[in-house]
C-alpha atoms as a PDB file:
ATOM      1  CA  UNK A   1     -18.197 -16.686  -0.433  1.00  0.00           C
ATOM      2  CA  UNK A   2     -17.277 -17.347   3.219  1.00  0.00           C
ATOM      3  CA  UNK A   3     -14.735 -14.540   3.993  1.00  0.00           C
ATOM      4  CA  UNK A   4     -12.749 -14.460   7.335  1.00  0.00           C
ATOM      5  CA  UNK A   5     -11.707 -11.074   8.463  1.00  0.00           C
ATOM      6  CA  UNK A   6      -8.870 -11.303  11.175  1.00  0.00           C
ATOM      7  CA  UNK A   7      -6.190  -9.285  12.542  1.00  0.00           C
ATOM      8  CA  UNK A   8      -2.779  -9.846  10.553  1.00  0.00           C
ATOM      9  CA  UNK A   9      -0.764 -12.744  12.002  1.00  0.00           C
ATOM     10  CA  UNK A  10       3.653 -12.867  10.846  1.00  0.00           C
ATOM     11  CA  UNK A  11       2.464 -15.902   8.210  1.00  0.00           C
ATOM     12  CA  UNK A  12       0.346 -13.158   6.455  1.00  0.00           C
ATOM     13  CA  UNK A  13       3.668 -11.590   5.165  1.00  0.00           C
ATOM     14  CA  UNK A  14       4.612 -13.328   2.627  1.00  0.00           C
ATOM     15  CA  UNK A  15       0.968 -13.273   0.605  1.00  0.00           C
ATOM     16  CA  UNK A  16       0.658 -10.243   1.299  1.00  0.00           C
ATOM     17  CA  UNK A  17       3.420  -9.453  -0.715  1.00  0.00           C
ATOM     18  CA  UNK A  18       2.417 -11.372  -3.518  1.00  0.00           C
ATOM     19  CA  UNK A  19      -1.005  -9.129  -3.200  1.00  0.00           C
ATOM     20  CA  UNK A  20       1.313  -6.423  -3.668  1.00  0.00           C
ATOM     21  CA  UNK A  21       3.701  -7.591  -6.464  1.00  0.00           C
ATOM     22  CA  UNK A  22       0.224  -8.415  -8.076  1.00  0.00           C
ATOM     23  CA  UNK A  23      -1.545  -5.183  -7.837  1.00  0.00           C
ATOM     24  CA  UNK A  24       2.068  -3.266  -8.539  1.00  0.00           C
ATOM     25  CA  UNK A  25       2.441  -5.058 -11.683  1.00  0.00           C
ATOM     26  CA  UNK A  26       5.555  -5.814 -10.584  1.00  0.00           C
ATOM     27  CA  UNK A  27       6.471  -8.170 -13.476  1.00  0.00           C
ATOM     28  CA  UNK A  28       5.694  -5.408 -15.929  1.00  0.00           C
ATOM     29  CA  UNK A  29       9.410  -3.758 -15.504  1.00  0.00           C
ATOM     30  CA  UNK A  30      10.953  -6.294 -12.941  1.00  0.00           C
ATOM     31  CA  UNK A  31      11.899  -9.726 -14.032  1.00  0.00           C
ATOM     32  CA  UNK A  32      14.225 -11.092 -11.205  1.00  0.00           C
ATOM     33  CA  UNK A  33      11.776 -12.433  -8.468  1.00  0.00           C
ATOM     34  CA  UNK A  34      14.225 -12.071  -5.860  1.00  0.00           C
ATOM     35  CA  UNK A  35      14.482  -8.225  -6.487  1.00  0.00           C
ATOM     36  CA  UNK A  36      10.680  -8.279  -6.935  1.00  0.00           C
ATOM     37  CA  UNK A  37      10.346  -9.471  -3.304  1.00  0.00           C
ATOM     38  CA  UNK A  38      13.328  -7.055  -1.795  1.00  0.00           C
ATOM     39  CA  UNK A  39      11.484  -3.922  -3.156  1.00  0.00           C
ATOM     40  CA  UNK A  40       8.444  -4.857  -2.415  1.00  0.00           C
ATOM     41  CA  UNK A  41       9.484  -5.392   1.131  1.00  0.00           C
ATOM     42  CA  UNK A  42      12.306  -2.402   1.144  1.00  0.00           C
ATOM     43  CA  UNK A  43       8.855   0.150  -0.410  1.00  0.00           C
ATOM     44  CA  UNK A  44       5.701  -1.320   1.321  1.00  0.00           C
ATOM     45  CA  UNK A  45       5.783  -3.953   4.026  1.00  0.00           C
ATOM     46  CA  UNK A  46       9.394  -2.166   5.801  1.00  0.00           C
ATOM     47  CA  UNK A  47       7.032   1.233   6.002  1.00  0.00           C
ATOM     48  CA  UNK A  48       3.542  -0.055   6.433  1.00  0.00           C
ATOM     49  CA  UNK A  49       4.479  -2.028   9.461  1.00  0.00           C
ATOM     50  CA  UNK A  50       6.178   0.560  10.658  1.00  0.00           C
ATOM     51  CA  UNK A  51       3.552   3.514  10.754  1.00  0.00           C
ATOM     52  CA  UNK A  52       0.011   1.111  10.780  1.00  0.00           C
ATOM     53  CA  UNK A  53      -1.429   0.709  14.138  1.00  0.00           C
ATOM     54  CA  UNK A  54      -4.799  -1.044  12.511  1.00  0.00           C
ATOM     55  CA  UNK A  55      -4.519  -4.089  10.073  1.00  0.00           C
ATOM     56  CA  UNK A  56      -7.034  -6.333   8.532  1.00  0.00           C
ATOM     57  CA  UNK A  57      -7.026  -9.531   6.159  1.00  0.00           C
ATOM     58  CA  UNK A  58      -9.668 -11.243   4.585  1.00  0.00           C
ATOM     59  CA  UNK A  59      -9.032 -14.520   4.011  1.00  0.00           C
ATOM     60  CA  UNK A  60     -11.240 -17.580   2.372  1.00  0.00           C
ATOM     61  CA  UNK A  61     -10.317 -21.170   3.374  1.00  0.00           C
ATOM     62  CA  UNK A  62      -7.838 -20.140   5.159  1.00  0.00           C
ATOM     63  CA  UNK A  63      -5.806 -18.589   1.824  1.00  0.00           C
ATOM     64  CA  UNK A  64      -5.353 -14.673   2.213  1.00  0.00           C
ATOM     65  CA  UNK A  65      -7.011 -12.523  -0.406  1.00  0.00           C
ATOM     66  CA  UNK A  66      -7.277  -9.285   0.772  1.00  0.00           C
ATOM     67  CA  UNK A  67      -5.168  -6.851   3.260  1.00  0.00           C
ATOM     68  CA  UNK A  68      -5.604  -3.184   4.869  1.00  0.00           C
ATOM     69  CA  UNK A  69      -3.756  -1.424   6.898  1.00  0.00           C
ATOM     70  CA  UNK A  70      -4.202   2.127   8.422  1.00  0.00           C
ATOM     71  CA  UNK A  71      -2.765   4.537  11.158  1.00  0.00           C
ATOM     72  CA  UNK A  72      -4.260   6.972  13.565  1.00  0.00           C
ATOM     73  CA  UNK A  73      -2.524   9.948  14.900  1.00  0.00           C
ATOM     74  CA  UNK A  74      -1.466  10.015  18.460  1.00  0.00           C
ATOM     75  CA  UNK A  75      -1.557   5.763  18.549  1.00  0.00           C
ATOM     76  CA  UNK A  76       1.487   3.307  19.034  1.00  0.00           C
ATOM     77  CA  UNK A  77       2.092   1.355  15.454  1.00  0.00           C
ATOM     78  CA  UNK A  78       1.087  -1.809  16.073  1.00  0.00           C
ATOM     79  CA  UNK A  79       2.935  -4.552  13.456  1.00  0.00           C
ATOM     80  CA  UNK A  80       6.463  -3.830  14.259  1.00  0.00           C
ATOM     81  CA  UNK A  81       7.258  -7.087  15.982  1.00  0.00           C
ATOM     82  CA  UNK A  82       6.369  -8.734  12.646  1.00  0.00           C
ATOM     83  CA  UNK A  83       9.003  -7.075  10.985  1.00  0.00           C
ATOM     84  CA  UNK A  84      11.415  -9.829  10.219  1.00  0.00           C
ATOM     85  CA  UNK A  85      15.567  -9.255   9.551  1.00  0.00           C
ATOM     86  CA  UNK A  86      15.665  -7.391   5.860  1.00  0.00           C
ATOM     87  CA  UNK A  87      19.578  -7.985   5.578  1.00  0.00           C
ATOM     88  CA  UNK A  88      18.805 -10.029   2.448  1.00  0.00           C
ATOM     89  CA  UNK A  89      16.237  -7.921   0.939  1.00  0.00           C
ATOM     90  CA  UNK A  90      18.684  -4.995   1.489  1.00  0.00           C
ATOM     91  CA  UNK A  91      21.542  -7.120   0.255  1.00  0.00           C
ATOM     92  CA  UNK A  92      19.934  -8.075  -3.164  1.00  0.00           C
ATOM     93  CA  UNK A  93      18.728  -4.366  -3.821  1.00  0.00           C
ATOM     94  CA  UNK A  94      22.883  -3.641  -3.577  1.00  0.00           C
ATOM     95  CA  UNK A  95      23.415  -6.248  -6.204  1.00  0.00           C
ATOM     96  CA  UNK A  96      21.427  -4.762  -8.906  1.00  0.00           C
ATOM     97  CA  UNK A  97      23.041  -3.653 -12.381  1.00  0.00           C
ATOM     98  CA  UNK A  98      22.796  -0.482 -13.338  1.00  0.00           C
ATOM     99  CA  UNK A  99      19.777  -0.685 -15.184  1.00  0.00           C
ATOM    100  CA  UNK A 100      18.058  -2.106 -12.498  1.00  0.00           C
ATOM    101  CA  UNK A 101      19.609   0.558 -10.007  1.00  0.00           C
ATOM    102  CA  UNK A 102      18.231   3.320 -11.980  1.00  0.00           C
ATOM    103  CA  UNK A 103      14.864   1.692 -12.381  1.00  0.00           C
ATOM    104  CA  UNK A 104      14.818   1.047  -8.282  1.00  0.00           C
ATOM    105  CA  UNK A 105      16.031   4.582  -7.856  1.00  0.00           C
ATOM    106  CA  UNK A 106      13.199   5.756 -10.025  1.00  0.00           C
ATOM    107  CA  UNK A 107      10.275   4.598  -8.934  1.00  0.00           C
ATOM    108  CA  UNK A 108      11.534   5.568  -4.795  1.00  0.00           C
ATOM    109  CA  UNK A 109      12.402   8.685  -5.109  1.00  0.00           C
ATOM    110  CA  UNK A 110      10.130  10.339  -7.846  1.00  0.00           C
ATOM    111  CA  UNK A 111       7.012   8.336  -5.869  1.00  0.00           C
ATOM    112  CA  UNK A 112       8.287   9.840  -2.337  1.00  0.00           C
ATOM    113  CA  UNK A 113       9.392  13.428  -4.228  1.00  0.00           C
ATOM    114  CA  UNK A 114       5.157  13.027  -5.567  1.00  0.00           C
ATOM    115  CA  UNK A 115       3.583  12.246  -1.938  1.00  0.00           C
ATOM    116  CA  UNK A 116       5.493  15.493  -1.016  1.00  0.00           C
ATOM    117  CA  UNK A 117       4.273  17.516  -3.315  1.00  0.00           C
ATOM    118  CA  UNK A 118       0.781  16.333  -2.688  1.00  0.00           C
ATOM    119  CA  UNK A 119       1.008  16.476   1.269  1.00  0.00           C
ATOM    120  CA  UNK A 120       2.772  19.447   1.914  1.00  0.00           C
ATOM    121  CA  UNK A 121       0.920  21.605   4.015  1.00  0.00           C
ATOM    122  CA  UNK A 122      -1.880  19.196   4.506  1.00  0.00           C
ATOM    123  CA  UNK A 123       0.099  17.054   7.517  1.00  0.00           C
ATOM    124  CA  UNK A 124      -2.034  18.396  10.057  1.00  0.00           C
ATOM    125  CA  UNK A 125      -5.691  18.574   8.545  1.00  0.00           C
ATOM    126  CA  UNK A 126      -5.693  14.750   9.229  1.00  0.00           C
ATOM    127  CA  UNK A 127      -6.495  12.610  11.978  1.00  0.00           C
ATOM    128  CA  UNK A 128      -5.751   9.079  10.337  1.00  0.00           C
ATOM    129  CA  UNK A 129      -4.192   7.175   7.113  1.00  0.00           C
ATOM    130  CA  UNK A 130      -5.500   4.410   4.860  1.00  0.00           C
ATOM    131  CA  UNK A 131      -1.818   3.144   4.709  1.00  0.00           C
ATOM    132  CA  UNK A 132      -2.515   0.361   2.533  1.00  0.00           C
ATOM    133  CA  UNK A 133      -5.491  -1.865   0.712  1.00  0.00           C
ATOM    134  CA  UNK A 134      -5.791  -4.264  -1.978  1.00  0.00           C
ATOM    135  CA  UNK A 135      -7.051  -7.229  -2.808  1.00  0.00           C
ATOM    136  CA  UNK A 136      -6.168 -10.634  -4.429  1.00  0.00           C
ATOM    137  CA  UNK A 137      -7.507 -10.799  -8.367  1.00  0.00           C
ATOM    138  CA  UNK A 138      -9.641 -13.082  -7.561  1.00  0.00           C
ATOM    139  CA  UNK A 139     -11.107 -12.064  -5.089  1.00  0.00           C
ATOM    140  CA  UNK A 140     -12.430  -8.630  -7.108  1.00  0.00           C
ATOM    141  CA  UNK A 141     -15.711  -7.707  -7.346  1.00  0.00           C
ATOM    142  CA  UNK A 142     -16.862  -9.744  -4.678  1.00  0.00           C
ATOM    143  CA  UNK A 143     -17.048  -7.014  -1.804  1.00  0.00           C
ATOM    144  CA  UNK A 144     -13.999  -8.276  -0.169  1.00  0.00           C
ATOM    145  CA  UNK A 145     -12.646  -5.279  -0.414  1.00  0.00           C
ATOM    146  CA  UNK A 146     -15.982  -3.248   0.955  1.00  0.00           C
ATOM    147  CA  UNK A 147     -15.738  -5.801   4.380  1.00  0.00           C
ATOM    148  CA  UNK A 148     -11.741  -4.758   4.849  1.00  0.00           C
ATOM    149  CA  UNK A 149     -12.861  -0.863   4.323  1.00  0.00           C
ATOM    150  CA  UNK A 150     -15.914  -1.156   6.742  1.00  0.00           C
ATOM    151  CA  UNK A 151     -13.782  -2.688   9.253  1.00  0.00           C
ATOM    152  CA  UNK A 152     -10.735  -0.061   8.808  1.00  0.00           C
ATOM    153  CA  UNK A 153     -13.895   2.596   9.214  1.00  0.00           C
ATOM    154  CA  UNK A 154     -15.219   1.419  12.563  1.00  0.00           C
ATOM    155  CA  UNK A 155     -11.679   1.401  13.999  1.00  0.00           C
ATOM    156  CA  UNK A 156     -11.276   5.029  12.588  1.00  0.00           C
ATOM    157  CA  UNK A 157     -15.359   5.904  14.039  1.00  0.00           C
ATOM    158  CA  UNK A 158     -14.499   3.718  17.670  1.00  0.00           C
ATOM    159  CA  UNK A 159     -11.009   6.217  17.773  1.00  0.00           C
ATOM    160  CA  UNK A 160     -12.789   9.554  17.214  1.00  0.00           C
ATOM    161  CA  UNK A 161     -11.291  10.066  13.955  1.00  0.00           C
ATOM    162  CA  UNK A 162     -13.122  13.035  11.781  1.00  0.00           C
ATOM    163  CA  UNK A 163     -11.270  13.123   8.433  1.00  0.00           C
ATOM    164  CA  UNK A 164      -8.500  10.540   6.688  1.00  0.00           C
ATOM    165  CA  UNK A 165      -6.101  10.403   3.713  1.00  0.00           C
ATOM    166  CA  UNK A 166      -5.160   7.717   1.479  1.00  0.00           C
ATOM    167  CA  UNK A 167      -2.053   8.262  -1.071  1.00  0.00           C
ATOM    168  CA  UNK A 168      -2.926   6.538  -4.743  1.00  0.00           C
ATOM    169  CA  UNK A 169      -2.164   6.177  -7.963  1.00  0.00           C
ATOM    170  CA  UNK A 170      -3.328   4.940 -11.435  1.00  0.00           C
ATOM    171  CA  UNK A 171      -1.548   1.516 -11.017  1.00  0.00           C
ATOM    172  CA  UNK A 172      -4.102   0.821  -7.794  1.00  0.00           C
ATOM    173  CA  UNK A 173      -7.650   0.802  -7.922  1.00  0.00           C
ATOM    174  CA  UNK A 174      -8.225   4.185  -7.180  1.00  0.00           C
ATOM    175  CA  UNK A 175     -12.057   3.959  -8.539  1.00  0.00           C
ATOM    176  CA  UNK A 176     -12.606   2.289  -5.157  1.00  0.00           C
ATOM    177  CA  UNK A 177     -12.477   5.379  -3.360  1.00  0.00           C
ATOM    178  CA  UNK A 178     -14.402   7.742  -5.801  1.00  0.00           C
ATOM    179  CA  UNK A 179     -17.097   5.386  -5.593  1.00  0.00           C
ATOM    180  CA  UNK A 180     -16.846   4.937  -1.673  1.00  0.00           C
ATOM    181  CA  UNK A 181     -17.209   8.813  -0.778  1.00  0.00           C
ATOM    182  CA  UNK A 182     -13.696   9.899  -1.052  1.00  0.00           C
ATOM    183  CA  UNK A 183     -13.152  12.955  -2.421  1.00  0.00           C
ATOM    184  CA  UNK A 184      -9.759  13.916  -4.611  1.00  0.00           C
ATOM    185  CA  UNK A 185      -7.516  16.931  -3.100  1.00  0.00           C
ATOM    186  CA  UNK A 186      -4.891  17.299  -5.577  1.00  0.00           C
ATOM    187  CA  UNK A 187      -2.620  14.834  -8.526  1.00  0.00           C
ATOM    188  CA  UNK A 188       0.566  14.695  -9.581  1.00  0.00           C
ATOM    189  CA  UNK A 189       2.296  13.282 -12.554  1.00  0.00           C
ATOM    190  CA  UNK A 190       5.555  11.230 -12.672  1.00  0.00           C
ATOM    191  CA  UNK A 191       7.083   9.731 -15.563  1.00  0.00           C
ATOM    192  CA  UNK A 192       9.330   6.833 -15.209  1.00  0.00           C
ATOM    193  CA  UNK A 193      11.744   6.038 -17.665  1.00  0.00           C
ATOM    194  CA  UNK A 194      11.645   2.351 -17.721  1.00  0.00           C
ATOM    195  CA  UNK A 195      13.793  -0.735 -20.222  1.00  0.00           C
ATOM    196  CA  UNK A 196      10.599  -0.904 -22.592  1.00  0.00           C
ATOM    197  CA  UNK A 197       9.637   2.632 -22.197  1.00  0.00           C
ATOM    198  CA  UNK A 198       8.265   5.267 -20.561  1.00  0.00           C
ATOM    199  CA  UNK A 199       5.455   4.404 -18.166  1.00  0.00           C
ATOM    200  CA  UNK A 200       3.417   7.562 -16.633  1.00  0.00           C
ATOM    201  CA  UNK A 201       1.724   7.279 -13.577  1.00  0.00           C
ATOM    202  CA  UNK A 202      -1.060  10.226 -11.780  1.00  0.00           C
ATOM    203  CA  UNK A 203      -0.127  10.161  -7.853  1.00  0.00           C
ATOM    204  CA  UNK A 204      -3.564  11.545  -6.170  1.00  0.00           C
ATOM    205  CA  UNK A 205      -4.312  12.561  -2.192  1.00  0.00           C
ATOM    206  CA  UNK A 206      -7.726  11.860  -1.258  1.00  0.00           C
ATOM    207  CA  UNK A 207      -9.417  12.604   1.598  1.00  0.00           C
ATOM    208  CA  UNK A 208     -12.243  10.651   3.345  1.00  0.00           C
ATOM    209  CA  UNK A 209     -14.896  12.572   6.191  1.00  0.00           C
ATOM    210  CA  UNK A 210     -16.386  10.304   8.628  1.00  0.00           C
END
């Protein structure tokens, strides 16, 4: 498999957020693909863009199939000026029904009230972030994914970085980074009370020594 890894370019956006709808399971409690694509840009893309100041994509004739970000303490972000105008992502999230309000609400504020929990006190024992990785389903199992975390590793080793986080959970691959040398701090448990039921979800911090 002929794999590309390049810097991210502003026409990597929009699959990238399809990675992430994918990975999220999005479609498993959102059915409205507009509000599919305003969260996903309002919760991942709006942040990750705005803290990463290393990013990665694998791509295979020329389609993008894999994506990682990360961010080093003390370095400019670098993927601002792809941030596009998110009037219209912030204008659908306002239209929601209730139902939909309280499932948005949900998912933001218990997953931001769980990386809390796990961080606090551990802000400073870091020198970097793995802000963000995944990888298309095809593309699984085909080391993709061990070519985008070599590459965020030398940018961490070529920066003098010692020790890293990543913030998971059960609906990512977390396996990845028990099998790659990480080593799990702490979990948490949320429970989100969703249309068809209540889905739980274990929030870990991992840390990674280089």
């Amino acid at each position: 498999m002929n794999v590309v890894i390049r810097d991210i370019r502003k026409e990597d956006i929009e699959p990238i957020k399809a990675i992430i709808a994918d990975t999220w399971n999005a479609k498993d409690f959102i059915e409205d693909d507009g509000i599919i694509n305003a969260a996903v840009t309002m919760m991942f893309i709006s942040p990750i863009l705005n803290k990463s100041t290393f990013g990665r994509v694998a791509t295979f004739e020329g389609e993008v199939i894999g994506v990682i970000f990360g961010s080093r303490d003390g370095e400019k972000p670098s993927y601002r000026l792809l941030q596009e105008d998110y009037t219209s992502e912030m204008l659908r999230l306002l239209t929601l029904n209730d139902i939909e309000r309280k499932v948005f609400v949900e998912l933001t504020s218990m997953t931001n009230e769980a990386y809390s929990k796990l961080m606090g006190g551990k802000e400073n024992d870091f020198q970097g972030c793995l802000e963000f990785f995944a990888v298309s389903e095809e593309a699984r199992g085909k080391k993709v994914g061990k070519k985008l975390f070599n590459e965020l590793m030398s940018y961490f080793r070529d920066t003098k970085v010692n020790k890293i986080y990543v913030y998971t959970d059960t609906m990512s691959n977390y396996g990845f980074y028990e099998h790659n040398g990480f080593v799990r701090l702490d979990q948490e448990v949320t429970v989100f009370n969703l249309p068809n039921g209540k889905l739980e979800n274990n929030n870990f911090i991992y840390e990674y020594k280089l």
